[in-house]
C-alpha atoms as a PDB file:
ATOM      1  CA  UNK A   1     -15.380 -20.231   6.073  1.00  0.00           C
ATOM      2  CA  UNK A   2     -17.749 -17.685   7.709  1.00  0.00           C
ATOM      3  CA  UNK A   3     -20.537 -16.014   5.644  1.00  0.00           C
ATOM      4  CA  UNK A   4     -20.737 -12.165   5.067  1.00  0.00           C
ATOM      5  CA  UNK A   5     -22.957 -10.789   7.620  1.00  0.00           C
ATOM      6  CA  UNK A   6     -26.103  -9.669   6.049  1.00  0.00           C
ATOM      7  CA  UNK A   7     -26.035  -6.291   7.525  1.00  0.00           C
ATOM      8  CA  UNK A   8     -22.038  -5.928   5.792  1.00  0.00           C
ATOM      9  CA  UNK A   9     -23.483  -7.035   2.280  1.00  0.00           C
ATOM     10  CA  UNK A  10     -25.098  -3.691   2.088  1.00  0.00           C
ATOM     11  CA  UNK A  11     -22.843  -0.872   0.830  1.00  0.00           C
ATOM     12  CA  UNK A  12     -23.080   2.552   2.525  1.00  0.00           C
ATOM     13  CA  UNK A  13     -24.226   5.718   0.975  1.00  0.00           C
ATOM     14  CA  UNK A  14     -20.396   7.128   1.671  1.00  0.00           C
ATOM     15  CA  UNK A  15     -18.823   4.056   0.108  1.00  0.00           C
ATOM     16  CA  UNK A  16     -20.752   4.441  -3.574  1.00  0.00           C
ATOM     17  CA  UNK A  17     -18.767   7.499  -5.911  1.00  0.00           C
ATOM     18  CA  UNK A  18     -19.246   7.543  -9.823  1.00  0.00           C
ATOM     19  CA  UNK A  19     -17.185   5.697 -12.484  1.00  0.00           C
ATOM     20  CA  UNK A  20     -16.344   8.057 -14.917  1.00  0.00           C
ATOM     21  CA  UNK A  21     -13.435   8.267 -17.404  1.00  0.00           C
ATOM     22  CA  UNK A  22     -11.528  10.944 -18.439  1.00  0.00           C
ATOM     23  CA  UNK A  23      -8.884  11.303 -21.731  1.00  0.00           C
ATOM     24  CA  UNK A  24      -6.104  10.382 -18.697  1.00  0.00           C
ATOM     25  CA  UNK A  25      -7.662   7.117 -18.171  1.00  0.00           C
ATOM     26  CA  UNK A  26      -7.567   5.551 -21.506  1.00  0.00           C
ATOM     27  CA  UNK A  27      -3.762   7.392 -21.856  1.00  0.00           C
ATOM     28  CA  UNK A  28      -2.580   5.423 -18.517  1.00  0.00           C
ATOM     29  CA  UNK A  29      -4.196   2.186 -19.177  1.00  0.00           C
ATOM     30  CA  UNK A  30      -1.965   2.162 -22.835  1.00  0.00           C
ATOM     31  CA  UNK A  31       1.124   3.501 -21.889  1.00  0.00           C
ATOM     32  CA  UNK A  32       1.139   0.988 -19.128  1.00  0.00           C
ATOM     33  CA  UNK A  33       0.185  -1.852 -21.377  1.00  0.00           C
ATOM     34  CA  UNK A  34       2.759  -1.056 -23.765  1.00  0.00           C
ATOM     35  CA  UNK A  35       5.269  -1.105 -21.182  1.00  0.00           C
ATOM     36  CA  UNK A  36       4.091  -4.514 -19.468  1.00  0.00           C
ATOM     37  CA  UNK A  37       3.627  -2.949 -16.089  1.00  0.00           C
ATOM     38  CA  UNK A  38       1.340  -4.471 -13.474  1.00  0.00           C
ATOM     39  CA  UNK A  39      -0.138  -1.937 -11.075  1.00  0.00           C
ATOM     40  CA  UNK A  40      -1.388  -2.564  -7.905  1.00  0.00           C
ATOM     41  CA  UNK A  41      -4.762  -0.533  -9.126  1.00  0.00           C
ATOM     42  CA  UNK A  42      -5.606  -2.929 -11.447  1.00  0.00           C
ATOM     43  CA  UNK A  43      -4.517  -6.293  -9.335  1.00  0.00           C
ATOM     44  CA  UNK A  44      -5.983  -5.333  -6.016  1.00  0.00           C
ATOM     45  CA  UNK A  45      -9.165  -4.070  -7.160  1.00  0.00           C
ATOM     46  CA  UNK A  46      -8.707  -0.454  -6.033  1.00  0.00           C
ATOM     47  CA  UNK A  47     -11.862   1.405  -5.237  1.00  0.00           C
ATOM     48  CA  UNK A  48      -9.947   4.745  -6.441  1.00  0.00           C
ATOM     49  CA  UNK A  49      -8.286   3.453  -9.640  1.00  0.00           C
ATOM     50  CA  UNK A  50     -10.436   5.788 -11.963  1.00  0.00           C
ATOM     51  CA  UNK A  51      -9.833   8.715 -10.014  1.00  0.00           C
ATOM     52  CA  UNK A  52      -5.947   8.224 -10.065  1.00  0.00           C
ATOM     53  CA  UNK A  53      -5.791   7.156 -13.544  1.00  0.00           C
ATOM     54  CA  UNK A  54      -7.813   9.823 -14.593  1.00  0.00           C
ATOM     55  CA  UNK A  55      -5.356  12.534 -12.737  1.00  0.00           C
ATOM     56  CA  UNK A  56      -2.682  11.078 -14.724  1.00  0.00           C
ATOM     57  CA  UNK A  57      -0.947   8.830 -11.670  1.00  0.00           C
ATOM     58  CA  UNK A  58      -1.230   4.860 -10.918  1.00  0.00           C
ATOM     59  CA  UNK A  59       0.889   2.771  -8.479  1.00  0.00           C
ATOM     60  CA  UNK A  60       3.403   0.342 -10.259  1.00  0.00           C
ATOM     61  CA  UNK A  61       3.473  -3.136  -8.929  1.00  0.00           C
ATOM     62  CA  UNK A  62       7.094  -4.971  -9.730  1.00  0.00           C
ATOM     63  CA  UNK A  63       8.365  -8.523  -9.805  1.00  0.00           C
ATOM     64  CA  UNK A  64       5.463  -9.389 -11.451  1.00  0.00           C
ATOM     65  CA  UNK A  65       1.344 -10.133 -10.424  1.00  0.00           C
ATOM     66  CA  UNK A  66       2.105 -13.615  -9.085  1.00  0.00           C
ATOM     67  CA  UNK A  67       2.188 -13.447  -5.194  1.00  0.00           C
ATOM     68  CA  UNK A  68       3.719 -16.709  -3.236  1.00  0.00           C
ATOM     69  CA  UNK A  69       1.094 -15.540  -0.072  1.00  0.00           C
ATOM     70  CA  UNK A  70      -2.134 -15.760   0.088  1.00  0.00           C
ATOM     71  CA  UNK A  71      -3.639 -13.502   2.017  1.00  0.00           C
ATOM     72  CA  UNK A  72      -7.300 -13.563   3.239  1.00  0.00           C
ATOM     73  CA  UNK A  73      -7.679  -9.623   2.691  1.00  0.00           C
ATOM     74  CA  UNK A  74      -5.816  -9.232  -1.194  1.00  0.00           C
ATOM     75  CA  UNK A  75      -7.195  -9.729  -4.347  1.00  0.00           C
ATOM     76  CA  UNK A  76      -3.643 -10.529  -6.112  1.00  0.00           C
ATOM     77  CA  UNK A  77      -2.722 -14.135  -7.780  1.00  0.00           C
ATOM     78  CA  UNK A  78      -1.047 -16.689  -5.489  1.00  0.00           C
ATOM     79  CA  UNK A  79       1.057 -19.433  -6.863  1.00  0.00           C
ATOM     80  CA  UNK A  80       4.155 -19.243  -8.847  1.00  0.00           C
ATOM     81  CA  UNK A  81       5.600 -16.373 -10.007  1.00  0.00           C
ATOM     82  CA  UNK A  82       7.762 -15.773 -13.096  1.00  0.00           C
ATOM     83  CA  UNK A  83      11.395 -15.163 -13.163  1.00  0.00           C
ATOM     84  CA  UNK A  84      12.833 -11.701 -12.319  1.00  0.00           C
ATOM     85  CA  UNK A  85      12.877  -9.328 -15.104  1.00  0.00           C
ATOM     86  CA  UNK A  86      15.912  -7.443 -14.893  1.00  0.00           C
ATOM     87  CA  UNK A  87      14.816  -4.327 -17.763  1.00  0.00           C
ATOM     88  CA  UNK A  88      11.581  -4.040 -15.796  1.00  0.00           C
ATOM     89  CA  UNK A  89      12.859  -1.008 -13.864  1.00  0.00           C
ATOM     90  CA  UNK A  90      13.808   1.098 -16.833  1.00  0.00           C
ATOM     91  CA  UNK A  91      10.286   1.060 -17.696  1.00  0.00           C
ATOM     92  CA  UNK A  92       8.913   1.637 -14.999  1.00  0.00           C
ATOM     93  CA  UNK A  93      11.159   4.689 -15.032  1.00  0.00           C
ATOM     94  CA  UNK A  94      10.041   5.183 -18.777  1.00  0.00           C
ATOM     95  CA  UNK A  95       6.544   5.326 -17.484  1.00  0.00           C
ATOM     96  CA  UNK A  96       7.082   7.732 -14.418  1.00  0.00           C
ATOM     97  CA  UNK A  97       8.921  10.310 -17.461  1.00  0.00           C
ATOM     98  CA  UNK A  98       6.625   9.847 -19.421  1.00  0.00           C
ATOM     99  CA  UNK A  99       3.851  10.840 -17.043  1.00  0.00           C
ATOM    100  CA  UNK A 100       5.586  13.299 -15.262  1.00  0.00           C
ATOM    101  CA  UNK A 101       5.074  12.127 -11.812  1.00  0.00           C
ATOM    102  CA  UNK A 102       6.681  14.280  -9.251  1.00  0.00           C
ATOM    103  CA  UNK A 103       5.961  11.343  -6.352  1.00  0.00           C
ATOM    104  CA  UNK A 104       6.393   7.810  -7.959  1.00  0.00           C
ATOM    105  CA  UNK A 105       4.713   4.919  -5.812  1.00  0.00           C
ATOM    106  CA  UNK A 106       6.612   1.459  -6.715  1.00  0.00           C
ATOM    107  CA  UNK A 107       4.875  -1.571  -4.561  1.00  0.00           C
ATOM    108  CA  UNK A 108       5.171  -5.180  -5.356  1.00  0.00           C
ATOM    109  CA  UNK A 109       3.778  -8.531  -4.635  1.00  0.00           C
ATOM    110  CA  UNK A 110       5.817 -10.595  -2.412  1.00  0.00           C
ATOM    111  CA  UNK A 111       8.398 -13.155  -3.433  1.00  0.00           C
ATOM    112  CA  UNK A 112       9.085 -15.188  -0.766  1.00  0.00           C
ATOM    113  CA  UNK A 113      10.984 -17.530  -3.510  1.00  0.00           C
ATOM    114  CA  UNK A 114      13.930 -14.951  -3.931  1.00  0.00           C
ATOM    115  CA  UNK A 115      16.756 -15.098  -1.366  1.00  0.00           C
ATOM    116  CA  UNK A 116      16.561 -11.409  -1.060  1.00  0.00           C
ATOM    117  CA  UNK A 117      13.087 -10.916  -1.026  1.00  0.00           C
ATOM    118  CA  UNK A 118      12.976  -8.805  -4.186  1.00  0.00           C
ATOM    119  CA  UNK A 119      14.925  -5.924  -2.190  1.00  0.00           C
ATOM    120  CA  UNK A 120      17.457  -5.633  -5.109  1.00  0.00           C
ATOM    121  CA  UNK A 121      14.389  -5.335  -7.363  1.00  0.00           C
ATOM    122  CA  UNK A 122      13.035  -2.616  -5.172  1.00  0.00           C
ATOM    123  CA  UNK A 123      16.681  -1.131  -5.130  1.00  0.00           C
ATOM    124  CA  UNK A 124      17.256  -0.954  -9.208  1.00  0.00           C
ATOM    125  CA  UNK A 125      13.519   0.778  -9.703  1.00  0.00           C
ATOM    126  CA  UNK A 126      14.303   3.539  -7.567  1.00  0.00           C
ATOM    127  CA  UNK A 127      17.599   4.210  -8.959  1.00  0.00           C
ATOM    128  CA  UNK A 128      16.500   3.923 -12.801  1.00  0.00           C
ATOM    129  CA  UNK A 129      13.217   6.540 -11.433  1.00  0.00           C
ATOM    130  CA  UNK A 130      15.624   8.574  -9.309  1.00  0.00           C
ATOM    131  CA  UNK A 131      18.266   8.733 -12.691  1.00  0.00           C
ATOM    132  CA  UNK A 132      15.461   9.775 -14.614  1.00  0.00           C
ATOM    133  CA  UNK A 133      13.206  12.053 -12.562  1.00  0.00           C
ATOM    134  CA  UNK A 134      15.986  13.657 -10.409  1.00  0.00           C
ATOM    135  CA  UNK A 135      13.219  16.059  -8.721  1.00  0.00           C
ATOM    136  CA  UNK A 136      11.184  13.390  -8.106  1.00  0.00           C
ATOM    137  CA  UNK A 137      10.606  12.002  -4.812  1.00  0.00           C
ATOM    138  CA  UNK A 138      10.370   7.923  -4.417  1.00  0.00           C
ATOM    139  CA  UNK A 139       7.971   6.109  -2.028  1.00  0.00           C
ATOM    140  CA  UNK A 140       7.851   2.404  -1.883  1.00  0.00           C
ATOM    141  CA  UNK A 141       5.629  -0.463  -0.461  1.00  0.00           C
ATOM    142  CA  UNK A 142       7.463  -3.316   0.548  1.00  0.00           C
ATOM    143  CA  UNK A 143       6.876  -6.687   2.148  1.00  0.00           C
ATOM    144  CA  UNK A 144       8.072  -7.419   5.515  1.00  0.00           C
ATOM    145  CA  UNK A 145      11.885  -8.714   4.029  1.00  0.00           C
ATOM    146  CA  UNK A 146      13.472  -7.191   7.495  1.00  0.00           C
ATOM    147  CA  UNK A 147      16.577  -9.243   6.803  1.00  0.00           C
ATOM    148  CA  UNK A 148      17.178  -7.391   3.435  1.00  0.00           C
ATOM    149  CA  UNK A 149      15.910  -4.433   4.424  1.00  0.00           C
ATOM    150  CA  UNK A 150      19.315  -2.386   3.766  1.00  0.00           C
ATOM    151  CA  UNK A 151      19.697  -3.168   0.081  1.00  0.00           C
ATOM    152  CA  UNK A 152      16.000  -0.911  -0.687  1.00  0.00           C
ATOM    153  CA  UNK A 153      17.140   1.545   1.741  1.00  0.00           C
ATOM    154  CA  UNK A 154      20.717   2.286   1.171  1.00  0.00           C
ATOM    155  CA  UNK A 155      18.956   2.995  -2.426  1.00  0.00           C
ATOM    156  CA  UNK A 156      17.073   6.285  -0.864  1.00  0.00           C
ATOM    157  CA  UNK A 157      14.132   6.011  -0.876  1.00  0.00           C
ATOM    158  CA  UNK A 158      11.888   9.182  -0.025  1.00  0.00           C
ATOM    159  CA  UNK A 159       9.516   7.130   1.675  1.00  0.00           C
ATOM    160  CA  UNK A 160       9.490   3.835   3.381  1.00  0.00           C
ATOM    161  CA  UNK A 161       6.436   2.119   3.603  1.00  0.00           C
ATOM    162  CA  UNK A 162       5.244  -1.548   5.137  1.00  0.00           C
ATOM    163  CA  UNK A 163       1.650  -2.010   6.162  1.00  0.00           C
ATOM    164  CA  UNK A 164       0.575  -3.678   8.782  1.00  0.00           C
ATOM    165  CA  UNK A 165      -2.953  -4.092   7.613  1.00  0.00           C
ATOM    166  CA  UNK A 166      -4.875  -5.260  10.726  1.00  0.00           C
ATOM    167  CA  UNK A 167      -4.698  -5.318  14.679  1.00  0.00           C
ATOM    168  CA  UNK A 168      -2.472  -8.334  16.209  1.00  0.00           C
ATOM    169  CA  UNK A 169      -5.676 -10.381  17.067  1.00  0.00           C
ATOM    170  CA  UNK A 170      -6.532 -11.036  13.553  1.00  0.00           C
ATOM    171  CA  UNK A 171      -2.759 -11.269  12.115  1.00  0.00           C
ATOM    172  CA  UNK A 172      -2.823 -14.634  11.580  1.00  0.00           C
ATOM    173  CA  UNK A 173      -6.539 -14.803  10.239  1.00  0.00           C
ATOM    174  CA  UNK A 174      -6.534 -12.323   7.813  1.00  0.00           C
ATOM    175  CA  UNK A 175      -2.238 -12.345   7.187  1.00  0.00           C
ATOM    176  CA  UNK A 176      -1.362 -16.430   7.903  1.00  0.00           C
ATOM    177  CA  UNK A 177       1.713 -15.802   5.698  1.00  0.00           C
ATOM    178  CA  UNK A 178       3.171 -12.894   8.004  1.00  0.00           C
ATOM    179  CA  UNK A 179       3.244 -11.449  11.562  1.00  0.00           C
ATOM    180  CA  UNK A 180       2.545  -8.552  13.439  1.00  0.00           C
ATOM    181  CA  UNK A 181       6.338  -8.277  15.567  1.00  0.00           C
ATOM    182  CA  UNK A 182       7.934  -8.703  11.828  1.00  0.00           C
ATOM    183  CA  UNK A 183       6.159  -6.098  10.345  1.00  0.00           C
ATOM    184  CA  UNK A 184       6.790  -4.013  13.348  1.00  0.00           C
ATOM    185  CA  UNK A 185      10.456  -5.328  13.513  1.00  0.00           C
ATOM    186  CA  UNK A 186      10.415  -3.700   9.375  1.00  0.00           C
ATOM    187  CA  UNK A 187       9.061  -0.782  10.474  1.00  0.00           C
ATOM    188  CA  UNK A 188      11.052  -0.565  13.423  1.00  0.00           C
ATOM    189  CA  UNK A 189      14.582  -0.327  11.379  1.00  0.00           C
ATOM    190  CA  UNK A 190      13.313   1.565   8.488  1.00  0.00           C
ATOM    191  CA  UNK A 191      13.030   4.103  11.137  1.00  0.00           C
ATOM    192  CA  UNK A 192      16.189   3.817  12.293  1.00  0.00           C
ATOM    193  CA  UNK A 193      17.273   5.312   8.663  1.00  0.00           C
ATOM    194  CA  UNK A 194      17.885   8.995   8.703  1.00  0.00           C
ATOM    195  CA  UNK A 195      16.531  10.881   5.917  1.00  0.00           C
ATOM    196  CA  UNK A 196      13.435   8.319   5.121  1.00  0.00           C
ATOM    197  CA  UNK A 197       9.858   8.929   6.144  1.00  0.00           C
ATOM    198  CA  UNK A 198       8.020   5.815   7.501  1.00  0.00           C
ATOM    199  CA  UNK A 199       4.956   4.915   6.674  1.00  0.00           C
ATOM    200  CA  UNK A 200       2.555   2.199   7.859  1.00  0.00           C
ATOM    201  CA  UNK A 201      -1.554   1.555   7.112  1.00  0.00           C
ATOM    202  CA  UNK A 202      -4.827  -0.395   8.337  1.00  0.00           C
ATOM    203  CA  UNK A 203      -7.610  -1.792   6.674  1.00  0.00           C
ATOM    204  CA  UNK A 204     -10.599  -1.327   9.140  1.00  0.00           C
ATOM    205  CA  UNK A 205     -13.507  -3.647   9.280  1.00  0.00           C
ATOM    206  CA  UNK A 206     -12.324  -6.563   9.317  1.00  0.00           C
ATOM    207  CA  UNK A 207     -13.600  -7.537  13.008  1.00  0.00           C
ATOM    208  CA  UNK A 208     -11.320  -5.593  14.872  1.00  0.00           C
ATOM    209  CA  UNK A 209     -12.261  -3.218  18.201  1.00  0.00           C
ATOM    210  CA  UNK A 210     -11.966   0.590  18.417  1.00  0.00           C
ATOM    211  CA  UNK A 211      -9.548  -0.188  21.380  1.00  0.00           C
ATOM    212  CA  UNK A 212      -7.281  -2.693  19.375  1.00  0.00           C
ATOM    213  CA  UNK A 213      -6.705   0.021  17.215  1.00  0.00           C
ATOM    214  CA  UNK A 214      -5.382   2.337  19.705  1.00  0.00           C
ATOM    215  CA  UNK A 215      -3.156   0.107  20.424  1.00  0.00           C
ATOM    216  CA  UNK A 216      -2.314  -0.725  16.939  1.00  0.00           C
ATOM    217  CA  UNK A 217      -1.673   3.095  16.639  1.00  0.00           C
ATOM    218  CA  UNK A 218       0.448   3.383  19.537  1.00  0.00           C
ATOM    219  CA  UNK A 219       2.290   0.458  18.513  1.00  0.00           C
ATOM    220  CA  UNK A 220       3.546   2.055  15.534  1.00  0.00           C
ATOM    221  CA  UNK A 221       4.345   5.364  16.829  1.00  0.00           C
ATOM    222  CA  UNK A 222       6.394   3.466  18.923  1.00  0.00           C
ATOM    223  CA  UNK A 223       8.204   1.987  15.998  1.00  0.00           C
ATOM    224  CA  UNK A 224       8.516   5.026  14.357  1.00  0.00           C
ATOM    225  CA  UNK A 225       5.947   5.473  12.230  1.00  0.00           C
ATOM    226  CA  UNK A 226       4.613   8.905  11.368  1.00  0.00           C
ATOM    227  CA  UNK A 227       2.436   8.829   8.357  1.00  0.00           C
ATOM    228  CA  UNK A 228      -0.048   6.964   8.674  1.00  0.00           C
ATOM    229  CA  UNK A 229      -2.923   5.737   6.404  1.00  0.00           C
ATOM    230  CA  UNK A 230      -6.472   4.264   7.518  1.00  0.00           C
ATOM    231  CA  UNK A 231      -9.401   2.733   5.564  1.00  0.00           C
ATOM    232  CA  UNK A 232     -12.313   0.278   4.950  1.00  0.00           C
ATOM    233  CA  UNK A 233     -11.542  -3.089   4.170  1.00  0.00           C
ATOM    234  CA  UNK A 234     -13.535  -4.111   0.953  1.00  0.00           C
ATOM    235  CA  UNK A 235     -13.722  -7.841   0.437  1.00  0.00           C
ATOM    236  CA  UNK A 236     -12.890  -8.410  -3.319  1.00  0.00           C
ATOM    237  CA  UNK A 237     -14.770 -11.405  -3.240  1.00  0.00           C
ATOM    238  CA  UNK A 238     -17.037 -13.587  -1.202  1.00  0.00           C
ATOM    239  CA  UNK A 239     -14.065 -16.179  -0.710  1.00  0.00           C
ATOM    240  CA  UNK A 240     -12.674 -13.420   1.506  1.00  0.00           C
ATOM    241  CA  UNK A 241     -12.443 -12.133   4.578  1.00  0.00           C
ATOM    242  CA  UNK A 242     -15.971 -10.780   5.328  1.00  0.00           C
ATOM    243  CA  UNK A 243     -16.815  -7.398   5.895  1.00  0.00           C
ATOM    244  CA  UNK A 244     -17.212  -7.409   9.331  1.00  0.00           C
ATOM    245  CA  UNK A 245     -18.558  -3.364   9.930  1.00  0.00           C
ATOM    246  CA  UNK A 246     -18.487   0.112   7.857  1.00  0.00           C
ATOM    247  CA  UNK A 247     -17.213   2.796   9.768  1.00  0.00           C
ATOM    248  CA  UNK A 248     -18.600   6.055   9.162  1.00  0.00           C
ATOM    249  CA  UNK A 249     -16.436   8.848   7.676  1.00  0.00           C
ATOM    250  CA  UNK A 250     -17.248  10.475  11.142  1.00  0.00           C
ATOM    251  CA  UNK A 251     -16.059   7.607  12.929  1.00  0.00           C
ATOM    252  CA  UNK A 252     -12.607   7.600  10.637  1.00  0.00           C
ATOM    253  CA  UNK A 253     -12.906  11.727  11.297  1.00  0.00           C
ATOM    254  CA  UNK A 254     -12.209  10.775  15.102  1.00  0.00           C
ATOM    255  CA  UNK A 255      -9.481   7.957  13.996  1.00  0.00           C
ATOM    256  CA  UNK A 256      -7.678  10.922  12.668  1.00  0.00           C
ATOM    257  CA  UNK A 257      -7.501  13.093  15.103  1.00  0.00           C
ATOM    258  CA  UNK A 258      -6.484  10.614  17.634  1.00  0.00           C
ATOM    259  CA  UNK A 259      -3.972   9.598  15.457  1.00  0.00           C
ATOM    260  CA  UNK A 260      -2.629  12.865  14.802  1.00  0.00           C
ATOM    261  CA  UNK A 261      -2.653  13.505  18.907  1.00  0.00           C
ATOM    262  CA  UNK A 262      -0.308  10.476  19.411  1.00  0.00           C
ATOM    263  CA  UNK A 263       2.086  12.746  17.350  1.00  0.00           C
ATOM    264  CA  UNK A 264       1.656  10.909  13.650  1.00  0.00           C
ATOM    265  CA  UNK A 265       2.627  13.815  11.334  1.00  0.00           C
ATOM    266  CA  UNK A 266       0.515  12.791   8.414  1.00  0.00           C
ATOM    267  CA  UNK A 267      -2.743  11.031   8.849  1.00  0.00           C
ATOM    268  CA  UNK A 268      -4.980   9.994   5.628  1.00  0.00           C
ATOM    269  CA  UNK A 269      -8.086   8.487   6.959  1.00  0.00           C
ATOM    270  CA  UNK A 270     -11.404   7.496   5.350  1.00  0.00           C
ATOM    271  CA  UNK A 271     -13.356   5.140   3.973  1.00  0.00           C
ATOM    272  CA  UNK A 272     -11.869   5.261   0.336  1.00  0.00           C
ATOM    273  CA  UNK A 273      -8.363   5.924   1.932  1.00  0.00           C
ATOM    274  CA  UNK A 274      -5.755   3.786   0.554  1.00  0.00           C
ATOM    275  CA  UNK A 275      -1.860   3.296   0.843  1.00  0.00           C
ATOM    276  CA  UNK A 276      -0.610   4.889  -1.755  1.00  0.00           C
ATOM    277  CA  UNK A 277      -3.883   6.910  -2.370  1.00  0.00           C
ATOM    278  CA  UNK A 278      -3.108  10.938  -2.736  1.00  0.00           C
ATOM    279  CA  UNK A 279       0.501   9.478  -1.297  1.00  0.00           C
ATOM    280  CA  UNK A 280       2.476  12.741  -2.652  1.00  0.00           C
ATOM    281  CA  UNK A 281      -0.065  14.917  -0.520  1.00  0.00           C
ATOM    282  CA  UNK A 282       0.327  12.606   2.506  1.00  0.00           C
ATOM    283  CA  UNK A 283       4.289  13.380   2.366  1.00  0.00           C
ATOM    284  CA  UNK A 284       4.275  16.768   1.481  1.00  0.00           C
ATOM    285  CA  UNK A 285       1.731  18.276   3.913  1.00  0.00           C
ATOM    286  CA  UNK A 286       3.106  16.471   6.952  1.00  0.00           C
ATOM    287  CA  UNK A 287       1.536  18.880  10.372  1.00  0.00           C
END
């Protein structure tokens, strides 16, 4: 396994913000605990968990915080995961009431033991949220399940997104579990869908070249794609993937706006940027 570069062990200025705690925080964490929901904040290490929590807003992760991948990039469990719960998307609809989320993020690990994927999972939880918060719009994060993509979309979903994490070179490096053309092929026919946004995102830094981005970019405009989310990898530990640069928020500045000139309508990009990070904004204030 390669080492972390010595010059990547050093966090940048523009990657270090404050941990601070608000009354929101401690008010999340509970009601989530109380409802046995996993969130991907929590499992994946997110740099921006405080800030989300504290604004009264988290990302709910179903099927549970067992993944059957392991990929080189994610902090989540591998190994086996626990039995489908079938009352798990009332509460996560009990939780998005309860909060009063107008844009409800629902992501999950991925179950490659179910025959369908988990896309009936993903189907239930936005009905039960959609039932409860009728003016609430629904985005969700799914795995690459192309062959079951139907059953999460005929649901109606606000948003579809699949991300693609990295340029093709280092698919099967950093994602040995997946593959570039499937997650373009998911992409590809969630476009297809009128009525549902598309979403993809990249973790930078993870060895890849300025010009195998462009290409990653163009790839899925051409897929149909049009938001779009960009940031810095983070390895969660040393056992992963190594840093391999830090771009500047200049650099991700100029990521943008190339972006945005291939015709993406909603480009998030920075070095804190995440998926589902400020998601609502991301749909709402397409260009």
């Amino acid at each position: 396994m390669n080492e972390l570069k010595p010059k990547a062990q050093r966090l940048p200025r523009w990657m270090r913000r404050p941990i601070a705690t608000d009354q929101s925080y401690p008010d999340v964490r509970k009601l989530l605990e109380s409802l046995q929901l996993n969130t991907v904040c929590a499992s994946a290490k997110c740099p921006n968990r405080h800030e989300c929590w504290n604004s009264g807003t988290a990302t709910v992760m179903i099927l549970g915080n067992i993944c059957t991948r392991n990929c080189r990039f994610c902090n989540v469990n591998t190994g086996k995961p626990s039995p489908v719960d079938p009352d798990e998307s009332a509460r996560v609809a009990e939780a998005a009431k309860r909060l009063n989320l107008r844009h409800v993020v629902i992501t999950s690990v991925t179950r490659d033991d179910l025959p369908d994927g988990g896309a009936q999972a993903f189907a239930n939880t936005i009905c039960a949220v959609k039932a409860a918060m009728p003016e609430a719009s629904v985005e969700v994060l799914t795995p690459d399940f192309v062959e079951h993509l139907d059953i999460v979309l005929d649901a109606k979903p606000d948003v579809f997104n699949h991300n693609l994490e990295t340029v093709e070179r280092l698919q099967a490096t950093v994602r040995p579990q997946a593959s570039y053309e499937k997650s373009l092929a998911t992409l590809r026919k969630a476009a297809e869908r009128c009525g549902v946004q598309v979403k993809s995102g990249l973790m930078l830094g993870l060895g890849e070249t300025d010009e195998e981005i462009f290409q990653c970019l163009e790839d899925l405009y051409a897929a149909g794609v049009r938001l779009l989310t960009l940031g810095q990898y983070l390895a969660p530990t040393r056992e992963h993937h190594p840093v391999e640069r830090y771009l500047s928020p200049e650099h991700f500045d100029k990521l943008a706006a190339l972006a945005r000139g291939i015709g993406f309508e909603g480009v998030a990009a920075g070095p804190l940027v995440r998926s589902s990070y400020r998601a609502d904004e991301l749909a709402r204030n397409r260009k």
